[in-house]
PDB file of N, CA and C in Angstrom:
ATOM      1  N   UNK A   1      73.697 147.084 153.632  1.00  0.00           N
ATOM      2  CA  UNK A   1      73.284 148.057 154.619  1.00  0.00           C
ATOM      3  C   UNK A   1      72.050 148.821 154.131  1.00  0.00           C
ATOM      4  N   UNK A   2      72.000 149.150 153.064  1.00  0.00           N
ATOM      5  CA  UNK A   2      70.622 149.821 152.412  1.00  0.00           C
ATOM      6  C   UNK A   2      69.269 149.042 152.259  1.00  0.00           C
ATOM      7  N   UNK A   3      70.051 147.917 152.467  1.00  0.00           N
ATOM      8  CA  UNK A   3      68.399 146.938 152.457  1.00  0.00           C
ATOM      9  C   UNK A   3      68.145 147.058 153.772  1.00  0.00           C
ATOM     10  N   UNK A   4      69.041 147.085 154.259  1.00  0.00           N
ATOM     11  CA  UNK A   4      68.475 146.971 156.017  1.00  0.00           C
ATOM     12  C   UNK A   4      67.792 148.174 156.545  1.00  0.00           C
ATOM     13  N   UNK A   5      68.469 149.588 156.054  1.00  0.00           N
ATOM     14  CA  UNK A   5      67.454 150.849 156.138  1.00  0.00           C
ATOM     15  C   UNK A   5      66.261 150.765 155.700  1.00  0.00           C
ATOM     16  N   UNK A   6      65.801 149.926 154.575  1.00  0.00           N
ATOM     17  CA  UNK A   6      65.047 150.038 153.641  1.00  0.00           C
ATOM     18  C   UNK A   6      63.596 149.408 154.272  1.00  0.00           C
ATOM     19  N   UNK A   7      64.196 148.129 155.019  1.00  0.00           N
ATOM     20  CA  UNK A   7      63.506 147.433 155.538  1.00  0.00           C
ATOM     21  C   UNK A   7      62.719 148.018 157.040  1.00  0.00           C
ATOM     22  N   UNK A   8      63.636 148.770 157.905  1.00  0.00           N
ATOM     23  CA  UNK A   8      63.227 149.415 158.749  1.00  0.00           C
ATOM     24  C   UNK A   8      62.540 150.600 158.863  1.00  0.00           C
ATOM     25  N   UNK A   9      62.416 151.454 157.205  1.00  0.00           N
ATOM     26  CA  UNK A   9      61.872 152.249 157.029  1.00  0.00           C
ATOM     27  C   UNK A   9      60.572 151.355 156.551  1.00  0.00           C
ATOM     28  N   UNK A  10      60.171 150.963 155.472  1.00  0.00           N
ATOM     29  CA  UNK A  10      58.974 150.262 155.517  1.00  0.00           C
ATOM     30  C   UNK A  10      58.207 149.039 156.921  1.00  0.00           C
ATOM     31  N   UNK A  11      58.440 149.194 157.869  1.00  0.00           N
ATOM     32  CA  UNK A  11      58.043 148.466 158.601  1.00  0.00           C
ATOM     33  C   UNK A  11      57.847 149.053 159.993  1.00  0.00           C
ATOM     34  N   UNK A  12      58.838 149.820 159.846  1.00  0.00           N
ATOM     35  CA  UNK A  12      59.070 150.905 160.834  1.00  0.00           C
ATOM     36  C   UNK A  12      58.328 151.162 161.686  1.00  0.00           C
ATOM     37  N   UNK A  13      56.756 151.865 161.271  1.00  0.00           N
ATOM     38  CA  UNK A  13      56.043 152.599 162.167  1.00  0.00           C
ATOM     39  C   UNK A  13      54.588 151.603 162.195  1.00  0.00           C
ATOM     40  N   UNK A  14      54.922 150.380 161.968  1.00  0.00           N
ATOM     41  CA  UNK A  14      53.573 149.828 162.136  1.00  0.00           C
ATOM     42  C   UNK A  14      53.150 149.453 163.615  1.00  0.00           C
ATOM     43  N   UNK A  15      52.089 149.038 164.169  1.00  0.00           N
ATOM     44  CA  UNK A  15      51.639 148.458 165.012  1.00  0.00           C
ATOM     45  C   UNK A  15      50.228 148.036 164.836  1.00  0.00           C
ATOM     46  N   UNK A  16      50.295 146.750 165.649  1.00  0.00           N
ATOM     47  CA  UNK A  16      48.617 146.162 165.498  1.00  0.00           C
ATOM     48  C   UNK A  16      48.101 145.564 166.754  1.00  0.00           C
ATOM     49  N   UNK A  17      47.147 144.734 166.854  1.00  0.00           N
ATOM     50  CA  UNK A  17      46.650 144.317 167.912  1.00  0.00           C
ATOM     51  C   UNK A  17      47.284 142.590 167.797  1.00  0.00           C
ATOM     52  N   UNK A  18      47.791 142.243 168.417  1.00  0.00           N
ATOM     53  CA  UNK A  18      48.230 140.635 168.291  1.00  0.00           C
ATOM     54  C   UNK A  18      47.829 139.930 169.239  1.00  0.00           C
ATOM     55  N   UNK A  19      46.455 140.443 169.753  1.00  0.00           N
ATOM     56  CA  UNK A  19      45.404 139.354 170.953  1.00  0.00           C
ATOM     57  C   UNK A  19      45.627 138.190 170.210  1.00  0.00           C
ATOM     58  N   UNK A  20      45.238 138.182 168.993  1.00  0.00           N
ATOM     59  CA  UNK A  20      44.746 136.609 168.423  1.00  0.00           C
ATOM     60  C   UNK A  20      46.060 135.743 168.353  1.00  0.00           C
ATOM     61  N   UNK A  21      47.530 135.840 168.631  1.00  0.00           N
ATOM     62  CA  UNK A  21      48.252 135.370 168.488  1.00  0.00           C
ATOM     63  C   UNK A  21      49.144 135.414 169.813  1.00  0.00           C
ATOM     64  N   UNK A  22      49.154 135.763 170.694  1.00  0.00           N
ATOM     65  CA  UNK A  22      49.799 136.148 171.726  1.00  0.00           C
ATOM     66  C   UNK A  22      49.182 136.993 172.987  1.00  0.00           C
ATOM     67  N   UNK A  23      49.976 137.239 174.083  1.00  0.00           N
ATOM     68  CA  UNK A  23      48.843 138.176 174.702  1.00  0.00           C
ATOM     69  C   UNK A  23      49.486 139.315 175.162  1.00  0.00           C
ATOM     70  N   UNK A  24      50.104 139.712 174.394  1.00  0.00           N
ATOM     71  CA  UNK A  24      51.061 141.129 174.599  1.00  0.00           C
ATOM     72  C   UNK A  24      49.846 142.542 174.273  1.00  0.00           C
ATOM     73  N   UNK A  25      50.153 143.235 174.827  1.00  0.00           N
ATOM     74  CA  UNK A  25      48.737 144.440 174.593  1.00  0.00           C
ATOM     75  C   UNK A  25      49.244 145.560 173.141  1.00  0.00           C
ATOM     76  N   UNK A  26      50.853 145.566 173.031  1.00  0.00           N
ATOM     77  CA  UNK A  26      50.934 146.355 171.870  1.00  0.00           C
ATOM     78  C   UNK A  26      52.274 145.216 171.520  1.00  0.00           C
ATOM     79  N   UNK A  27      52.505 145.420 169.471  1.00  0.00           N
ATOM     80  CA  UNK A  27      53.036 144.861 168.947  1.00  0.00           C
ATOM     81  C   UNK A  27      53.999 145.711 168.207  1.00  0.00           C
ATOM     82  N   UNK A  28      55.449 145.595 168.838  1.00  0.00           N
ATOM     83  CA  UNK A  28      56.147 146.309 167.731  1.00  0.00           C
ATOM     84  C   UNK A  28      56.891 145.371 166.648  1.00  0.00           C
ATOM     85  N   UNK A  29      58.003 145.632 166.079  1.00  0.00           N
ATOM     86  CA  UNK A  29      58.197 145.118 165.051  1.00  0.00           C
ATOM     87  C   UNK A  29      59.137 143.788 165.403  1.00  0.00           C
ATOM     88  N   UNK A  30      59.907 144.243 166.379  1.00  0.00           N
ATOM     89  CA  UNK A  30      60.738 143.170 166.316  1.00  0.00           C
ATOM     90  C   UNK A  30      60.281 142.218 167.599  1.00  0.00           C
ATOM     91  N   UNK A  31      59.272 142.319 168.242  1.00  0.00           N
ATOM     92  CA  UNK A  31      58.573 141.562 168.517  1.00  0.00           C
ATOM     93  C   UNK A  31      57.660 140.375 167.528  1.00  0.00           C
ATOM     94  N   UNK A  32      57.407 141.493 166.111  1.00  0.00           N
ATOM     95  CA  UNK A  32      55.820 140.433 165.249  1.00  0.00           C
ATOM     96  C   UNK A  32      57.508 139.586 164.650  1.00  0.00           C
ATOM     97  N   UNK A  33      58.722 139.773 164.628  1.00  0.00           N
ATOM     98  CA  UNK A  33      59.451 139.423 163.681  1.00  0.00           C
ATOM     99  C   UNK A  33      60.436 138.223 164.717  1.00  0.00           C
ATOM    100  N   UNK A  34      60.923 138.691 166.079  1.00  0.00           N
ATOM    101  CA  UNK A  34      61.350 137.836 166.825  1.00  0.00           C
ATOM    102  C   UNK A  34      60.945 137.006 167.722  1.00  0.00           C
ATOM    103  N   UNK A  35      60.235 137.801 168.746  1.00  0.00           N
ATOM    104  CA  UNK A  35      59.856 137.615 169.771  1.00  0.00           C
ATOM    105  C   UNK A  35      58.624 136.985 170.162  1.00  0.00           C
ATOM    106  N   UNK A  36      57.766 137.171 169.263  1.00  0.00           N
ATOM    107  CA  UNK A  36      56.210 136.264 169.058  1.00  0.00           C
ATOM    108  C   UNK A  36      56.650 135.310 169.119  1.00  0.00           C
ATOM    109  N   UNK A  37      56.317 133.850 170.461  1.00  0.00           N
ATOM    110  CA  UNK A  37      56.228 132.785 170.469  1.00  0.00           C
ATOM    111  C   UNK A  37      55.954 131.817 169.196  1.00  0.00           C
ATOM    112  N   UNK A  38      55.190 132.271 168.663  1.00  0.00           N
ATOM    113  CA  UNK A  38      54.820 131.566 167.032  1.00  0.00           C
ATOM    114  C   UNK A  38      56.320 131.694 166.002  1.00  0.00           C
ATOM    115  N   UNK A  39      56.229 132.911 166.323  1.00  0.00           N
ATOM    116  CA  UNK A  39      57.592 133.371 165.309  1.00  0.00           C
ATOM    117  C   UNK A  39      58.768 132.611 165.758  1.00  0.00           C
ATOM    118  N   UNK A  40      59.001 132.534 166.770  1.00  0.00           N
ATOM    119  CA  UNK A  40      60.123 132.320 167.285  1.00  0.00           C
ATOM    120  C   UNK A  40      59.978 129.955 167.069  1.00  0.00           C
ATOM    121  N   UNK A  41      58.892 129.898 167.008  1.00  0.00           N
ATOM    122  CA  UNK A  41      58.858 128.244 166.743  1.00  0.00           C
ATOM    123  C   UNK A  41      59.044 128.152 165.041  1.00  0.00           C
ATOM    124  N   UNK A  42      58.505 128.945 164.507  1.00  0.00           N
ATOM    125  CA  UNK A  42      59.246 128.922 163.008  1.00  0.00           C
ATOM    126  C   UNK A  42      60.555 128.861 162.589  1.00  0.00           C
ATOM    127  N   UNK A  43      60.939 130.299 163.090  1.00  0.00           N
ATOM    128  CA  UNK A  43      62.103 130.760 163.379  1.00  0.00           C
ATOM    129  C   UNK A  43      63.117 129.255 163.543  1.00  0.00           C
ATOM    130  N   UNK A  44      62.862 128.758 164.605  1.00  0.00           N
ATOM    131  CA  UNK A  44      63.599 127.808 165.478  1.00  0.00           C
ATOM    132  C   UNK A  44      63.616 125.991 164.653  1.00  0.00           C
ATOM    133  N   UNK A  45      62.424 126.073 163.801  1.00  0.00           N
ATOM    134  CA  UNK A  45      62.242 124.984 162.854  1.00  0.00           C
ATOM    135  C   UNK A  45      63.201 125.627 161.687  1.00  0.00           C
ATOM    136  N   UNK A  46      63.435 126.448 161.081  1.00  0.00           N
ATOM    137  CA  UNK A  46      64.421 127.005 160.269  1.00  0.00           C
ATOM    138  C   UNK A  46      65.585 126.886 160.639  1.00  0.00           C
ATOM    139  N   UNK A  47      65.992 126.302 162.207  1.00  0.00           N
ATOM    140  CA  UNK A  47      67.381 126.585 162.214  1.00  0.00           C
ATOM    141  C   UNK A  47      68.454 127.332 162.704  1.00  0.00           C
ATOM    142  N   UNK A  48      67.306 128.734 162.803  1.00  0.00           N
ATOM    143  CA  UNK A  48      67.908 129.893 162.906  1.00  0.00           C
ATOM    144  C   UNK A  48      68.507 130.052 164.461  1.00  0.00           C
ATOM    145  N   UNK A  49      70.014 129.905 164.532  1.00  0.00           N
ATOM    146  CA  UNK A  49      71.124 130.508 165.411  1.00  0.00           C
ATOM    147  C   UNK A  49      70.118 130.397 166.994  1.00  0.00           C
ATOM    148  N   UNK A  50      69.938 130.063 168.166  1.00  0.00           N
ATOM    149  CA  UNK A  50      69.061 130.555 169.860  1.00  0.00           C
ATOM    150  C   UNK A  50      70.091 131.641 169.653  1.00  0.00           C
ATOM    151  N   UNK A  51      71.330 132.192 169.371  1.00  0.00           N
ATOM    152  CA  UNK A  51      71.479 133.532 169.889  1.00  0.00           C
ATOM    153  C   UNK A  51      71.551 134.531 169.550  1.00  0.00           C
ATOM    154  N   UNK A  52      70.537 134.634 168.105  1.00  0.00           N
ATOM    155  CA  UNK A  52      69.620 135.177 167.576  1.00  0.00           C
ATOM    156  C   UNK A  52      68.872 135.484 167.818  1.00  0.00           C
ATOM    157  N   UNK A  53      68.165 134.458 168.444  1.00  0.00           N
ATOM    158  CA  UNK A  53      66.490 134.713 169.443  1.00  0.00           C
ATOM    159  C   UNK A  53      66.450 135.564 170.275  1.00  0.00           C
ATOM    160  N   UNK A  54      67.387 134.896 171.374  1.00  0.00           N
ATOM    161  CA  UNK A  54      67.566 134.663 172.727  1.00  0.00           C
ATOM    162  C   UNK A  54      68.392 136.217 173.531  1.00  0.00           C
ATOM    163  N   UNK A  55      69.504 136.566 171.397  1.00  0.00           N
ATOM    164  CA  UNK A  55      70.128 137.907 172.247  1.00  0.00           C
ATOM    165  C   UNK A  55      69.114 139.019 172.555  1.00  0.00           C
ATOM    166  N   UNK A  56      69.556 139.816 173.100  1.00  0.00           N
ATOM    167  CA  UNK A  56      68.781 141.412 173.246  1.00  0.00           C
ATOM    168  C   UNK A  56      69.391 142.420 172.757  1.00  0.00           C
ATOM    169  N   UNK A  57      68.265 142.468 171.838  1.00  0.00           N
ATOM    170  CA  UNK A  57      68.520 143.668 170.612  1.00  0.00           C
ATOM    171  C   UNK A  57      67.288 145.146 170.501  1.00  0.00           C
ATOM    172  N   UNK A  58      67.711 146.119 171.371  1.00  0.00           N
ATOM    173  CA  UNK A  58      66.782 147.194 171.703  1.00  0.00           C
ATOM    174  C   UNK A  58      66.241 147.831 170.383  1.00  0.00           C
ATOM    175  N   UNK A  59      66.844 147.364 169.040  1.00  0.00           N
ATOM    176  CA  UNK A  59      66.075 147.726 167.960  1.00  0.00           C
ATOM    177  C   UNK A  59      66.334 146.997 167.218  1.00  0.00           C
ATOM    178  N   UNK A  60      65.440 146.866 166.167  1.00  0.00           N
ATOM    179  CA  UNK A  60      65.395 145.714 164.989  1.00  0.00           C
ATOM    180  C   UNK A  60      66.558 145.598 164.236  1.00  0.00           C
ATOM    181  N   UNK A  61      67.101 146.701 164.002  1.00  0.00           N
ATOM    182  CA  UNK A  61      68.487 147.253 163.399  1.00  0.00           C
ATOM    183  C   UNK A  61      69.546 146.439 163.094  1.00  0.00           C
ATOM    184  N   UNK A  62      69.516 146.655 164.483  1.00  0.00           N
ATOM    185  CA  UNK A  62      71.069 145.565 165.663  1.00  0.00           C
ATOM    186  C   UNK A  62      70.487 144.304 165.280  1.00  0.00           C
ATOM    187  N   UNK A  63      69.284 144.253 165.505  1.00  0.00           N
ATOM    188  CA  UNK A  63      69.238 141.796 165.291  1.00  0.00           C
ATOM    189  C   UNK A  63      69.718 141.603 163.844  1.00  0.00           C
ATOM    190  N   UNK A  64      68.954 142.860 162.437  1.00  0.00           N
ATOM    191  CA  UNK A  64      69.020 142.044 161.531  1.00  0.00           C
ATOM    192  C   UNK A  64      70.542 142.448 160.942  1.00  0.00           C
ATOM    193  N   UNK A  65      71.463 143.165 161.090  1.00  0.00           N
ATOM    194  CA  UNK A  65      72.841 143.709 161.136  1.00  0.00           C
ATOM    195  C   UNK A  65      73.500 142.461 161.480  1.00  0.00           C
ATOM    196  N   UNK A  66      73.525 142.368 163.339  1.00  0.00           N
ATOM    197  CA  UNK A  66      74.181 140.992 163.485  1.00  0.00           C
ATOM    198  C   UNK A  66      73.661 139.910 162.590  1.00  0.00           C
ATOM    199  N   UNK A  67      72.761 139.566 162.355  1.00  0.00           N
ATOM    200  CA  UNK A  67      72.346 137.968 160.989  1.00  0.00           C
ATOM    201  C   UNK A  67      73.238 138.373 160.157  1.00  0.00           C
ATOM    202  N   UNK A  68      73.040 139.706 159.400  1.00  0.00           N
ATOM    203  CA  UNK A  68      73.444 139.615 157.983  1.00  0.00           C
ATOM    204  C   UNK A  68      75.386 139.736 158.415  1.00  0.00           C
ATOM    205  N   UNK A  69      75.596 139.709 159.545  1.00  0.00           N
ATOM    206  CA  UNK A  69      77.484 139.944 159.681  1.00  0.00           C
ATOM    207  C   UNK A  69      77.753 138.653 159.565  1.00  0.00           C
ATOM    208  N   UNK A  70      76.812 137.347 160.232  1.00  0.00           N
ATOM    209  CA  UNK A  70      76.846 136.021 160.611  1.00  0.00           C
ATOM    210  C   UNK A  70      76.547 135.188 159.728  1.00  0.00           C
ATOM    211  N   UNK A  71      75.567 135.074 158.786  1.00  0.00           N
ATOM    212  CA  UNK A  71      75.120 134.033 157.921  1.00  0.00           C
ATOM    213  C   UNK A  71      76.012 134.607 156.463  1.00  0.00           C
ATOM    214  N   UNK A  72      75.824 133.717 156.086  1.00  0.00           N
ATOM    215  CA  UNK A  72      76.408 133.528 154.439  1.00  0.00           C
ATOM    216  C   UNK A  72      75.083 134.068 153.650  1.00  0.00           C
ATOM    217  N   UNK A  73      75.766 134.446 152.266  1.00  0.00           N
ATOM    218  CA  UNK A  73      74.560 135.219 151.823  1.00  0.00           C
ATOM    219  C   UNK A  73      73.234 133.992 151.234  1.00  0.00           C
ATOM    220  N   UNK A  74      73.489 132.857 150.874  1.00  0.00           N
ATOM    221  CA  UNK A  74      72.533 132.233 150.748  1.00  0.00           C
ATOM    222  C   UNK A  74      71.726 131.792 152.266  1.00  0.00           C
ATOM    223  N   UNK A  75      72.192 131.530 153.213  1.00  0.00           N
ATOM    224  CA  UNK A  75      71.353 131.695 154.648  1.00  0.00           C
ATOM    225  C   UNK A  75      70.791 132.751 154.656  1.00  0.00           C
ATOM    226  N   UNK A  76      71.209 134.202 154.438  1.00  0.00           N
ATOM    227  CA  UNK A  76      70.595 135.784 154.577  1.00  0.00           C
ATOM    228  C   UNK A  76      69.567 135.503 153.998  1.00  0.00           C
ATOM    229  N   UNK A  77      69.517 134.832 152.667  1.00  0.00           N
ATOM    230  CA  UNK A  77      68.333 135.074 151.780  1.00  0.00           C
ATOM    231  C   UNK A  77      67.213 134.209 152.306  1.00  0.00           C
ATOM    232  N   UNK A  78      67.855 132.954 152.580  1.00  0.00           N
ATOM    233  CA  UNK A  78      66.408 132.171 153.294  1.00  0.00           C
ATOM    234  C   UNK A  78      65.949 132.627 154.312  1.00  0.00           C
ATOM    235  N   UNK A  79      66.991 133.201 155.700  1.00  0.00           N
ATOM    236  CA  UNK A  79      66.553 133.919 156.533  1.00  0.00           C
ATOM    237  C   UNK A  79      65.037 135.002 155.923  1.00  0.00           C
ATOM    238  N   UNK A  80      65.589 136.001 155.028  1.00  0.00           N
ATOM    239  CA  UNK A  80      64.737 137.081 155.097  1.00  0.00           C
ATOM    240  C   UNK A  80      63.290 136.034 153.933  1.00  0.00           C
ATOM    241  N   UNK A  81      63.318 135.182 153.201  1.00  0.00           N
ATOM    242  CA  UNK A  81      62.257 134.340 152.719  1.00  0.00           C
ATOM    243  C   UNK A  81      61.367 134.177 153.725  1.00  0.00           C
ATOM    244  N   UNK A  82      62.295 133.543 155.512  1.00  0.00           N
ATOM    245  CA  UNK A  82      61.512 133.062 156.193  1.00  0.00           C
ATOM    246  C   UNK A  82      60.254 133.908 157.028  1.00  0.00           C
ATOM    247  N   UNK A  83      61.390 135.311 156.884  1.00  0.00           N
ATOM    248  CA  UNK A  83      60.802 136.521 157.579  1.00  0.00           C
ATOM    249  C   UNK A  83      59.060 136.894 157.046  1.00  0.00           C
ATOM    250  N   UNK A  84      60.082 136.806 155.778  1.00  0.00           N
ATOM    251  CA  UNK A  84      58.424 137.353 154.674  1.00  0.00           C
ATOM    252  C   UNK A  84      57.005 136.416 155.112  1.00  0.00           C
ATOM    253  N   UNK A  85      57.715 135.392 154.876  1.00  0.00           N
ATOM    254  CA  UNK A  85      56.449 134.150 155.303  1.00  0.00           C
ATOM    255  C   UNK A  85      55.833 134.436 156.626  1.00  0.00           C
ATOM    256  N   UNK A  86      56.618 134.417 157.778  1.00  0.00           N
ATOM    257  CA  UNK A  86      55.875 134.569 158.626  1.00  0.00           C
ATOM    258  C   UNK A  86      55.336 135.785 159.337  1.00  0.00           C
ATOM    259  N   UNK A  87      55.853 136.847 158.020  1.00  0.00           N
ATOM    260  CA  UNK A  87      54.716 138.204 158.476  1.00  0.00           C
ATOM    261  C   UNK A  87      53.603 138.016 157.651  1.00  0.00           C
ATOM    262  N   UNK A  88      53.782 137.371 156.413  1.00  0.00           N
ATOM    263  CA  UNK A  88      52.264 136.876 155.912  1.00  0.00           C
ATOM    264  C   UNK A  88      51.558 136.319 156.652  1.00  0.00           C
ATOM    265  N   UNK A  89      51.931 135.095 157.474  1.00  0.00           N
ATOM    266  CA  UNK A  89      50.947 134.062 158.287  1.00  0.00           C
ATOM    267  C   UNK A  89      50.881 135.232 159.328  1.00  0.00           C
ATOM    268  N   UNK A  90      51.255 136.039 159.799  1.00  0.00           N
ATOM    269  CA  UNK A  90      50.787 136.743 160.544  1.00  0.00           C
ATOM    270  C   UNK A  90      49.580 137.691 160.029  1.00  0.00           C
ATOM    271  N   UNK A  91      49.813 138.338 159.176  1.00  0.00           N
ATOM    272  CA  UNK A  91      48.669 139.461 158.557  1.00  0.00           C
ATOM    273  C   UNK A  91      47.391 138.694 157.815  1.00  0.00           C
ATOM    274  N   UNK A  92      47.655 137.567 157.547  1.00  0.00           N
ATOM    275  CA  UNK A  92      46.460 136.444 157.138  1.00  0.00           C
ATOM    276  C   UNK A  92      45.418 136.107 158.999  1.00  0.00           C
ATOM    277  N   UNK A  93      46.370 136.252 160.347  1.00  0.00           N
ATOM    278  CA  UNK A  93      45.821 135.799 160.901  1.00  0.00           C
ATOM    279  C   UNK A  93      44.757 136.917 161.482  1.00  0.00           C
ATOM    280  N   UNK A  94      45.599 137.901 161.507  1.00  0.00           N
ATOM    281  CA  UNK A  94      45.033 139.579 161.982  1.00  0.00           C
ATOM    282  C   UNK A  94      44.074 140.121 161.176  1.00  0.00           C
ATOM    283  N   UNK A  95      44.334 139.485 159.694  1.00  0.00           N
ATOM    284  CA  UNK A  95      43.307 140.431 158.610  1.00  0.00           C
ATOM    285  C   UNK A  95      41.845 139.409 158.308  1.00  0.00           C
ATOM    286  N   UNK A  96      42.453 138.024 158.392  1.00  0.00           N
ATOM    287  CA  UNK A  96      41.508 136.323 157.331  1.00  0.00           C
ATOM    288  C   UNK A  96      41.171 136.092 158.507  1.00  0.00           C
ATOM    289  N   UNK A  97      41.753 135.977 160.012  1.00  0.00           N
ATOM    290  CA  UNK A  97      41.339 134.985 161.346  1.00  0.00           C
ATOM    291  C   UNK A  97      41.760 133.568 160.907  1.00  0.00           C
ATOM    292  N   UNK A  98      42.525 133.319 160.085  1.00  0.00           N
ATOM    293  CA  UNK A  98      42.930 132.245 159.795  1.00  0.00           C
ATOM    294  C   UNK A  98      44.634 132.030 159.763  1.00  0.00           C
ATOM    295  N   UNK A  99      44.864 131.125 160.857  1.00  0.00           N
ATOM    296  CA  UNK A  99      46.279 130.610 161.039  1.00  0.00           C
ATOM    297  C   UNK A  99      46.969 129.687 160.776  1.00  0.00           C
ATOM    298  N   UNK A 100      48.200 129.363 159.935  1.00  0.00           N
ATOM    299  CA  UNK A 100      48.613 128.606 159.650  1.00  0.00           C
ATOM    300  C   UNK A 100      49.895 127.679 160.994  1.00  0.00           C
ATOM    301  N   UNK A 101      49.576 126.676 160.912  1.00  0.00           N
ATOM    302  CA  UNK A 101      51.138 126.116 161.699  1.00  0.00           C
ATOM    303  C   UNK A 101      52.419 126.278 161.411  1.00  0.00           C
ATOM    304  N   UNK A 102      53.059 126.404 162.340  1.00  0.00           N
ATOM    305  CA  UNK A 102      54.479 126.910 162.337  1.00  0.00           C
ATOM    306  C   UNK A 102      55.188 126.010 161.138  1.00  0.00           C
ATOM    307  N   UNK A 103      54.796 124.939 161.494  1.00  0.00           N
ATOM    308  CA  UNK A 103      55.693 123.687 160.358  1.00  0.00           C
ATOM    309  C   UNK A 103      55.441 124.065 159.027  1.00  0.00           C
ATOM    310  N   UNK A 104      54.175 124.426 158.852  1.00  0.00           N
ATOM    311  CA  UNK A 104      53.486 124.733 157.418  1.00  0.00           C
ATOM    312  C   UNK A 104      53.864 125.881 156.531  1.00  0.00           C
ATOM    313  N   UNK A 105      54.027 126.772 157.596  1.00  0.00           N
ATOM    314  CA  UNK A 105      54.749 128.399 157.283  1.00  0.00           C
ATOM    315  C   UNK A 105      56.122 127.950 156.617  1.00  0.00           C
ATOM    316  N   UNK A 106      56.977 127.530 157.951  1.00  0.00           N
ATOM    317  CA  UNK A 106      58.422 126.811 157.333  1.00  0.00           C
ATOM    318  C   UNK A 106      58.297 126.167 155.797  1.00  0.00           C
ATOM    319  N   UNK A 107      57.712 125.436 155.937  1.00  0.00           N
ATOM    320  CA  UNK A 107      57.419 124.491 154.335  1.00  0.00           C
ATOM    321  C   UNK A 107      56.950 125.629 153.439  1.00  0.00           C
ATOM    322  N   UNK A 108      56.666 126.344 153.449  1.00  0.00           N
ATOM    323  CA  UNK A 108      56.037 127.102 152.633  1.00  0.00           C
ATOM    324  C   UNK A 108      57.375 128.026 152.037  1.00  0.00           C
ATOM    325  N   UNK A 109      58.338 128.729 153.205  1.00  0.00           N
ATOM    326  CA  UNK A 109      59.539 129.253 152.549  1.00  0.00           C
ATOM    327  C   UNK A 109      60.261 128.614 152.425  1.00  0.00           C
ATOM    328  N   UNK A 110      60.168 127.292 152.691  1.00  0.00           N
ATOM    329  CA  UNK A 110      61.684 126.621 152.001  1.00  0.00           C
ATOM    330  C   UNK A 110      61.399 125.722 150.905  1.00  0.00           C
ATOM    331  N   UNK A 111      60.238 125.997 150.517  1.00  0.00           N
ATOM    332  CA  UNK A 111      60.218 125.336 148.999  1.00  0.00           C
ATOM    333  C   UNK A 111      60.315 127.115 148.035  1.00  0.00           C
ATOM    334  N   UNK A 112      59.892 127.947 148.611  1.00  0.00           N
ATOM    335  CA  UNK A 112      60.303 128.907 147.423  1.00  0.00           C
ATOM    336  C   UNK A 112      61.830 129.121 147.031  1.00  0.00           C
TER     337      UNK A 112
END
């Protein structure tokens, strides 16, 4: 439970522009983390649960609470590996203009 505060406090209050990846006009979190079409094809090459995706979760809280009640702790961990990765390929695309493919992202956390 403290990682999960921990996580929502560092991530918490960000927002950015995600023209280059989508065409939503503002980006909150559990949008850059669920809901981004990109994210969600990673996401979905990982494996990860459609009713995960698919549920509706009015804060980030509730999605990553339900995962961590549902997966086993070695799934939790690749889960949140996968997370990391694809907020990197995200902030590489927003910060470098350079994007990686969904498949590539995947490969990238499941060899760490």
């Amino acid at each position: 439970m403290a990682l999960i505060v921990f996580i929502g406090e560092l991530f918490g209050n960000l927002k950015c522009s995600p023209r280059l990846r989508c065409k939503n006009n503002e980006e909150s979190l559990i949008h850059a983390l669920k809901e981004c079409p990109k994210v969600r094809e990673i996401l979905t090459i990982g494996g990860l649960n459609n009713r995960f995706l698919d549920g509706s979760y009015g804060r980030r809280i509730d999605w990553m609470e339900d995962i961590l009640h549902k997966l086993d702790s070695k799934a939790t961990a690749d889960f949140f590996t996968l997370l990391w990765n694809c907020w990197n390929s995200r902030n590489m695309l927003v910060f470098q203009k350079k994007e990686d493919l969904a498949r590539m992202v995947w490969e990238m956390a499941h060899s760490q």
